[in-house]
N, C-alpha and C. Protein backbone atom coordinates (compact mmCIF):
# COMPACT_ATOMS: atom_id res chain seq x y z
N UNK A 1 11.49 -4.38 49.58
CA UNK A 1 12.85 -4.76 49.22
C UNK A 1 12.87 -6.08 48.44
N UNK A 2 12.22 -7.18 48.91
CA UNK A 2 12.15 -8.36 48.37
C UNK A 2 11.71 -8.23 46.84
N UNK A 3 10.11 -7.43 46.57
CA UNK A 3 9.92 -7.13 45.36
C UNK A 3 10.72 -6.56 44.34
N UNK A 4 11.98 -5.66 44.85
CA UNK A 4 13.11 -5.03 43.71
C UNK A 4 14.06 -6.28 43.57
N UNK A 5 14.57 -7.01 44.58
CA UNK A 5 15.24 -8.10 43.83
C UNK A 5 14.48 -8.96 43.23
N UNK A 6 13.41 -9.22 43.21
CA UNK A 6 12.78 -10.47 42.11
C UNK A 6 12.58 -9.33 41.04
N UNK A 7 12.37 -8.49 41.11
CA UNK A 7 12.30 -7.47 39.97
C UNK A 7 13.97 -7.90 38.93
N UNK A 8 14.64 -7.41 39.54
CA UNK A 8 16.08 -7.23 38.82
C UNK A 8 16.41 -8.63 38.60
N UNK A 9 16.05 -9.97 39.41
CA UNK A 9 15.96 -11.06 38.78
C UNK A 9 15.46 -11.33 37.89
N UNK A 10 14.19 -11.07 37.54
CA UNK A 10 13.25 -11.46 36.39
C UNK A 10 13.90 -10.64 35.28
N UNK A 11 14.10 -9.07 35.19
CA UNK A 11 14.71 -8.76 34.53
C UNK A 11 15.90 -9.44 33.70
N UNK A 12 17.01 -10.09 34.93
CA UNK A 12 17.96 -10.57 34.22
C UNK A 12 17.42 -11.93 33.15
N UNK A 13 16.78 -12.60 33.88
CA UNK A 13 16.41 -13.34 32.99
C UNK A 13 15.95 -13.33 31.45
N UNK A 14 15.13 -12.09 31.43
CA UNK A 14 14.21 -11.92 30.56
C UNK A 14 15.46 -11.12 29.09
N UNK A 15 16.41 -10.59 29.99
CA UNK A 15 17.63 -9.69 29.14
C UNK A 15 18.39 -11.39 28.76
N UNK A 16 18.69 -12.59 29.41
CA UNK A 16 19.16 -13.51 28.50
C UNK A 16 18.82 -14.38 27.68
N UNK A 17 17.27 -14.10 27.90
CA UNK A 17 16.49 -14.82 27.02
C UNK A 17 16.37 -14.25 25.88
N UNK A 18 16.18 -12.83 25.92
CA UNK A 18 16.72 -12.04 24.64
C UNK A 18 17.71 -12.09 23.98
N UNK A 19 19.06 -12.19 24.45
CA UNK A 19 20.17 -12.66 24.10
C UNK A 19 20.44 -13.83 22.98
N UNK A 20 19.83 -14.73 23.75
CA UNK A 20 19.65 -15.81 23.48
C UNK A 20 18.75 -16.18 21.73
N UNK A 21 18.04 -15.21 22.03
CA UNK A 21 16.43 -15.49 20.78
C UNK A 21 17.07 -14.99 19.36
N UNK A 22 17.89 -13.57 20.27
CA UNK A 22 18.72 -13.22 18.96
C UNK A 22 19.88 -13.76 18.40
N UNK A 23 20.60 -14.46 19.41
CA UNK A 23 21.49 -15.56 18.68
C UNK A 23 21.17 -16.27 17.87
N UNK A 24 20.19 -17.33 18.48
CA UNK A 24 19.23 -18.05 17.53
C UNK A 24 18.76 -17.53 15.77
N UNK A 25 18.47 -16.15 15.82
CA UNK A 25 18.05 -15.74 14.78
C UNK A 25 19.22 -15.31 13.76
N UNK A 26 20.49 -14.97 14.05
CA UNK A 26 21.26 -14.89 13.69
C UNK A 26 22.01 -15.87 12.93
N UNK A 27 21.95 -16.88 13.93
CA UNK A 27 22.80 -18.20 13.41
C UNK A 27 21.58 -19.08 12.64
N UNK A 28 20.00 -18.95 12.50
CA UNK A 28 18.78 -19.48 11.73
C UNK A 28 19.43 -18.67 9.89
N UNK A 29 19.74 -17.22 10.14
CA UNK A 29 20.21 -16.49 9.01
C UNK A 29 21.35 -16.98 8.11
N UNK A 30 22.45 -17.38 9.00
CA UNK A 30 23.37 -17.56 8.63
C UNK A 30 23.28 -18.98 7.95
N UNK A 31 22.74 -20.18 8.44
CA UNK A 31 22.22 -20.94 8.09
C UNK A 31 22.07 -21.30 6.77
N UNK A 32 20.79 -20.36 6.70
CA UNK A 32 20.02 -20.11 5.26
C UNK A 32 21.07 -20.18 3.99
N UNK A 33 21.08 -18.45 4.90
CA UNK A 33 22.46 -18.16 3.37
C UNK A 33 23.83 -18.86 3.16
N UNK A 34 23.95 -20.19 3.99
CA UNK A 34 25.07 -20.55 3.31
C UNK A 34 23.89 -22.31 2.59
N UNK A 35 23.17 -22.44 2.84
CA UNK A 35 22.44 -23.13 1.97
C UNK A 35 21.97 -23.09 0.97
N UNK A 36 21.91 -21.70 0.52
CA UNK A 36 21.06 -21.14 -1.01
C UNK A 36 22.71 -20.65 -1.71
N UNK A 37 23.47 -20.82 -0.41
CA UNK A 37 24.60 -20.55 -1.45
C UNK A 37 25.36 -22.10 -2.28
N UNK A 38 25.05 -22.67 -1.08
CA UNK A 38 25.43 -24.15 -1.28
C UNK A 38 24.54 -24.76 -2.78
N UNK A 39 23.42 -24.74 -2.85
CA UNK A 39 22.72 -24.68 -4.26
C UNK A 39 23.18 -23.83 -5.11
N UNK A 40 23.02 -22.65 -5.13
CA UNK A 40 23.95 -21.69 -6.27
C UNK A 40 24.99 -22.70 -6.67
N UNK A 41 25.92 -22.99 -5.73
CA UNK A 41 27.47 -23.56 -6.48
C UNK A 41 27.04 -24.73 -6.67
N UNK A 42 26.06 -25.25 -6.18
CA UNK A 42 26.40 -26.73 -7.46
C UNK A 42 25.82 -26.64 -8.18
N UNK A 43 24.81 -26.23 -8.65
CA UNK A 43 23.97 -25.64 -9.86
C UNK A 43 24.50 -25.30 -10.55
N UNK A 44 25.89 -24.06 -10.34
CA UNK A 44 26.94 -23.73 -11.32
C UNK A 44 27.55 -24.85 -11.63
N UNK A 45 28.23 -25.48 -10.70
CA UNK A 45 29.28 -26.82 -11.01
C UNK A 45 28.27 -28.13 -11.86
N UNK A 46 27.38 -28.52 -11.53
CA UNK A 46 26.41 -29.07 -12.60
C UNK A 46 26.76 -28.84 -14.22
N UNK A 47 26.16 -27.04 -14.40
CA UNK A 47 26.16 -26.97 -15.71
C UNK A 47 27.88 -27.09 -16.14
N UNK A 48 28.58 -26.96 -15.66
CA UNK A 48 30.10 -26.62 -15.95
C UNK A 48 30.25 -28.35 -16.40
N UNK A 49 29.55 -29.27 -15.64
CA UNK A 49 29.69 -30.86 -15.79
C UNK A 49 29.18 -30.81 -17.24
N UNK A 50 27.86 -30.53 -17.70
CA UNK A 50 27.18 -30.84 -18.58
C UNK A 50 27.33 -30.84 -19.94
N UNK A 51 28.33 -29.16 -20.06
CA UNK A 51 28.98 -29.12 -21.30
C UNK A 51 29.71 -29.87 -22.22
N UNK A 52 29.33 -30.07 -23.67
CA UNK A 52 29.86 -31.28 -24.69
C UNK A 52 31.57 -30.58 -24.69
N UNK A 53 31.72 -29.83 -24.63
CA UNK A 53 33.18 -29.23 -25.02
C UNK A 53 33.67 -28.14 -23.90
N UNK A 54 34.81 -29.09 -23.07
CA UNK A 54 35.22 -28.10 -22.17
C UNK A 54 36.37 -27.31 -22.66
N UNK A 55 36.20 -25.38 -22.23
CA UNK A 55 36.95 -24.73 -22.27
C UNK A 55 37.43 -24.21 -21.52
N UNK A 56 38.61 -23.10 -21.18
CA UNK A 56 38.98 -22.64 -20.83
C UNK A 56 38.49 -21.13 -20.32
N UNK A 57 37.65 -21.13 -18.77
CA UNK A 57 36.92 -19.63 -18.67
C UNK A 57 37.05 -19.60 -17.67
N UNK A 58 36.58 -17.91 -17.42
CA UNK A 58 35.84 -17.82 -15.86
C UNK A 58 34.95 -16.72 -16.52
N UNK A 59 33.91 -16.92 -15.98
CA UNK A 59 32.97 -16.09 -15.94
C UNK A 59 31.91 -15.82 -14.69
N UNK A 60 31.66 -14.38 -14.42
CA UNK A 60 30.68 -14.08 -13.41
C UNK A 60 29.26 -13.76 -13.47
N UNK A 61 28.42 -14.14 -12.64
CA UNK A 61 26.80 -14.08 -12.88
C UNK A 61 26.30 -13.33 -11.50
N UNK A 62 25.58 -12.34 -11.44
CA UNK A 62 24.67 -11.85 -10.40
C UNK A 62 23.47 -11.91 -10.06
N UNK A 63 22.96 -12.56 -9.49
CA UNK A 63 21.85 -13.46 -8.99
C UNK A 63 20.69 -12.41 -8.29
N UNK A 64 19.40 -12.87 -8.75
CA UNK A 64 18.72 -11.62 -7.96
C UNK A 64 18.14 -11.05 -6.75
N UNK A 65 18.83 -12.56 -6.38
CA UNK A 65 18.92 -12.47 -4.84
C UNK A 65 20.01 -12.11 -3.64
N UNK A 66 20.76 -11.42 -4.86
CA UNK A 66 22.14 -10.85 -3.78
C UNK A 66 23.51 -11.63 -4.00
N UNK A 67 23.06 -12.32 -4.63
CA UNK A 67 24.19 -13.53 -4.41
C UNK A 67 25.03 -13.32 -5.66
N UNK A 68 26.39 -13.63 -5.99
CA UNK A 68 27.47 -13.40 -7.08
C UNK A 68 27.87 -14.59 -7.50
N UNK A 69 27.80 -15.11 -8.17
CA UNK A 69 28.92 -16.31 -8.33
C UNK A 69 30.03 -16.06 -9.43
N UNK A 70 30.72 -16.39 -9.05
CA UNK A 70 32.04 -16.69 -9.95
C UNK A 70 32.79 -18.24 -10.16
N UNK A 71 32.45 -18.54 -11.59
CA UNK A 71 32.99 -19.72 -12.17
C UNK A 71 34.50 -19.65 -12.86
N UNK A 72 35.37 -20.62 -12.59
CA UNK A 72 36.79 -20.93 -13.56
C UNK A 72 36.84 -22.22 -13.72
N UNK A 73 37.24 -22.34 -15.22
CA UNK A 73 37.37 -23.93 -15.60
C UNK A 73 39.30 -23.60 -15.87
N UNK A 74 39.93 -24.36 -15.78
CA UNK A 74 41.42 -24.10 -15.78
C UNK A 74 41.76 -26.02 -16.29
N UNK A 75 42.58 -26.21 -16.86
CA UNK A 75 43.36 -27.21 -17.67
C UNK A 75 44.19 -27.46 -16.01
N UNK A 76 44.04 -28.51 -15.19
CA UNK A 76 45.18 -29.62 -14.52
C UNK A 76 46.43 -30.14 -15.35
N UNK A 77 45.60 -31.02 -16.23
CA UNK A 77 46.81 -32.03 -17.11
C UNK A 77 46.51 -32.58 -18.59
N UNK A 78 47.59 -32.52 -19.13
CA UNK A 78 47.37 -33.15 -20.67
C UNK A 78 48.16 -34.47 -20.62
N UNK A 79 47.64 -35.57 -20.59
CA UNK A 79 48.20 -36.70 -20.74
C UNK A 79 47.90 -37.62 -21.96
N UNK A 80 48.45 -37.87 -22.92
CA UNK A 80 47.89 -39.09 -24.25
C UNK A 80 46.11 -38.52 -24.43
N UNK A 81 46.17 -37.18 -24.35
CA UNK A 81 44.55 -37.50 -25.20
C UNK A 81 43.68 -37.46 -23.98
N UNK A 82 43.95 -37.18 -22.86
CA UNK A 82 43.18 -37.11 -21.81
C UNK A 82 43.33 -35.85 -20.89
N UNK A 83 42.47 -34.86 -21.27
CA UNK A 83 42.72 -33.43 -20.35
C UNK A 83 41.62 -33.99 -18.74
N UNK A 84 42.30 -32.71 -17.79
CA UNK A 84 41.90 -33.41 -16.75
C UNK A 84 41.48 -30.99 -16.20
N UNK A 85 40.28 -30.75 -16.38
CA UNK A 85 40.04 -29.77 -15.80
C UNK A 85 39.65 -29.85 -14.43
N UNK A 86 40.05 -28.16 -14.16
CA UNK A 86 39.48 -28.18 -12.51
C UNK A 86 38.39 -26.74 -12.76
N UNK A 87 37.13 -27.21 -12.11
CA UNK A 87 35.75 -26.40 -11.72
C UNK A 87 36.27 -25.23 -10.79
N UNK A 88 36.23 -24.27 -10.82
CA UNK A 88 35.77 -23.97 -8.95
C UNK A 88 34.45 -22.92 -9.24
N UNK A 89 33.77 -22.71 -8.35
CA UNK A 89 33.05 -21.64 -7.94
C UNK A 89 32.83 -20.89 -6.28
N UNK A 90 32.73 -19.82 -6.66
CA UNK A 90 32.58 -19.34 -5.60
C UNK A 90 31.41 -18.34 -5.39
N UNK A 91 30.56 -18.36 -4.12
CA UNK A 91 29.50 -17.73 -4.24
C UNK A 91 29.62 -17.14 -3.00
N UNK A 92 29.26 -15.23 -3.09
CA UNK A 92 29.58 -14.65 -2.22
C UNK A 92 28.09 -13.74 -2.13
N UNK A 93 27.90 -13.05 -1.07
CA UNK A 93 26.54 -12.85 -0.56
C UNK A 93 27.37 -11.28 0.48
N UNK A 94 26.45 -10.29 0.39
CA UNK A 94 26.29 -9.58 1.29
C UNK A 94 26.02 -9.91 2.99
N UNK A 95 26.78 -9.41 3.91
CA UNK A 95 28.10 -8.42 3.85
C UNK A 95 29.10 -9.21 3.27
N UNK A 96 29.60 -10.27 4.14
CA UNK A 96 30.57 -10.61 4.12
C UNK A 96 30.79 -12.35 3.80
N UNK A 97 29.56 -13.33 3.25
CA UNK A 97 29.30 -14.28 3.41
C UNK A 97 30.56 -14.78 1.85
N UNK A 98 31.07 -16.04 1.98
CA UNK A 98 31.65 -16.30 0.77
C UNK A 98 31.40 -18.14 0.85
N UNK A 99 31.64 -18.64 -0.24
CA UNK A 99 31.54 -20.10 -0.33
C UNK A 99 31.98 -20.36 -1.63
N UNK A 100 32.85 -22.31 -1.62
CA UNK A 100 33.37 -22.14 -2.67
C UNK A 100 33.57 -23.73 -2.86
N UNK A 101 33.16 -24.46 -3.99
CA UNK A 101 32.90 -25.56 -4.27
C UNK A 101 33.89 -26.23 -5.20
N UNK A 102 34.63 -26.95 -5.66
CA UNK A 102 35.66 -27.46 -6.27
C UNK A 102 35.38 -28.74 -6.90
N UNK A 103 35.16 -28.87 -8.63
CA UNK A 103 34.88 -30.15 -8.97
C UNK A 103 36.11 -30.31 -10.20
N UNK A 104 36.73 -31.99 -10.11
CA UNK A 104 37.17 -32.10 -11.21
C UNK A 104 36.76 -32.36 -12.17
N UNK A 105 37.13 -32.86 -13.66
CA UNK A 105 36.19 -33.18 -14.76
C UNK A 105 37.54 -33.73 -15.72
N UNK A 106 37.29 -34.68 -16.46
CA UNK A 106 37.98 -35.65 -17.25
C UNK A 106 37.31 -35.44 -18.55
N UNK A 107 38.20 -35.08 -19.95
CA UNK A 107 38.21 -35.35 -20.97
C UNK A 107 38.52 -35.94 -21.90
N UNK A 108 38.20 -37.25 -22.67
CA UNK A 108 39.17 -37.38 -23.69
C UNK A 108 39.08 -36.86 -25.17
N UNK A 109 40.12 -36.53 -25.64
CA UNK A 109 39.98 -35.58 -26.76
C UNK A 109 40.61 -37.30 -27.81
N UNK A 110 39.83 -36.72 -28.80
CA UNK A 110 39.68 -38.27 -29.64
C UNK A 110 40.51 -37.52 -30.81
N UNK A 111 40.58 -38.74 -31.74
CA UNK A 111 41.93 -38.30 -32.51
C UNK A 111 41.23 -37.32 -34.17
């Protein structure tokens, strides 16, 4: 008798340690992919900085690692010669992962 309850004890244990390992691995995953997503979008938002002449876009790129991004540059404000755009990107990942980065950017348009 004694041996079936340390049995079904050890068992339980061994069923939350499993529990447990796979949480871990889950949330190690999740991790990841919002880190390689976190690079994706500023990598996008970077080059969106870099450009001599900002326009007016959005455009989408598919990555060959699963990953989507989608860029929009959009006009804020026209003040005396000074446009004021807004970045965003967003990078979304299988199943259901999404992320989304927001930069402003200052122009002056010369006469």
């Amino acid at each position: 008798m004694e041996v079936v309850i340390a049995l079904v004890i050890l068992g339980i244990g061994i069923t939350a340690l499993m529990q447990f390992y796979s949480q871990s691995l889950r949330t190690t995953k999740r991790s990841s992919d919002y880190s390689t997503a976190l690079i994706h979008a500023r990598s996008y938002l970077d080059e969106a900085y870099s450009f001599k002449e900002v326009s007016l876009s959005q455009e989408s790129f598919e990555l060959k690692d699963g990953f989507r991004v989608k860029r929009s540059v959009s006009l804020l404000s026209k003040v005396e010669g000074i446009k004021t755009y807004e970045i965003l990107v967003t990078v979304s990942w299988p199943p259901s992962g999404r992320f989304t980065i927001k930069g402003i950017r200052t122009f002056y348009e010369s006469q």
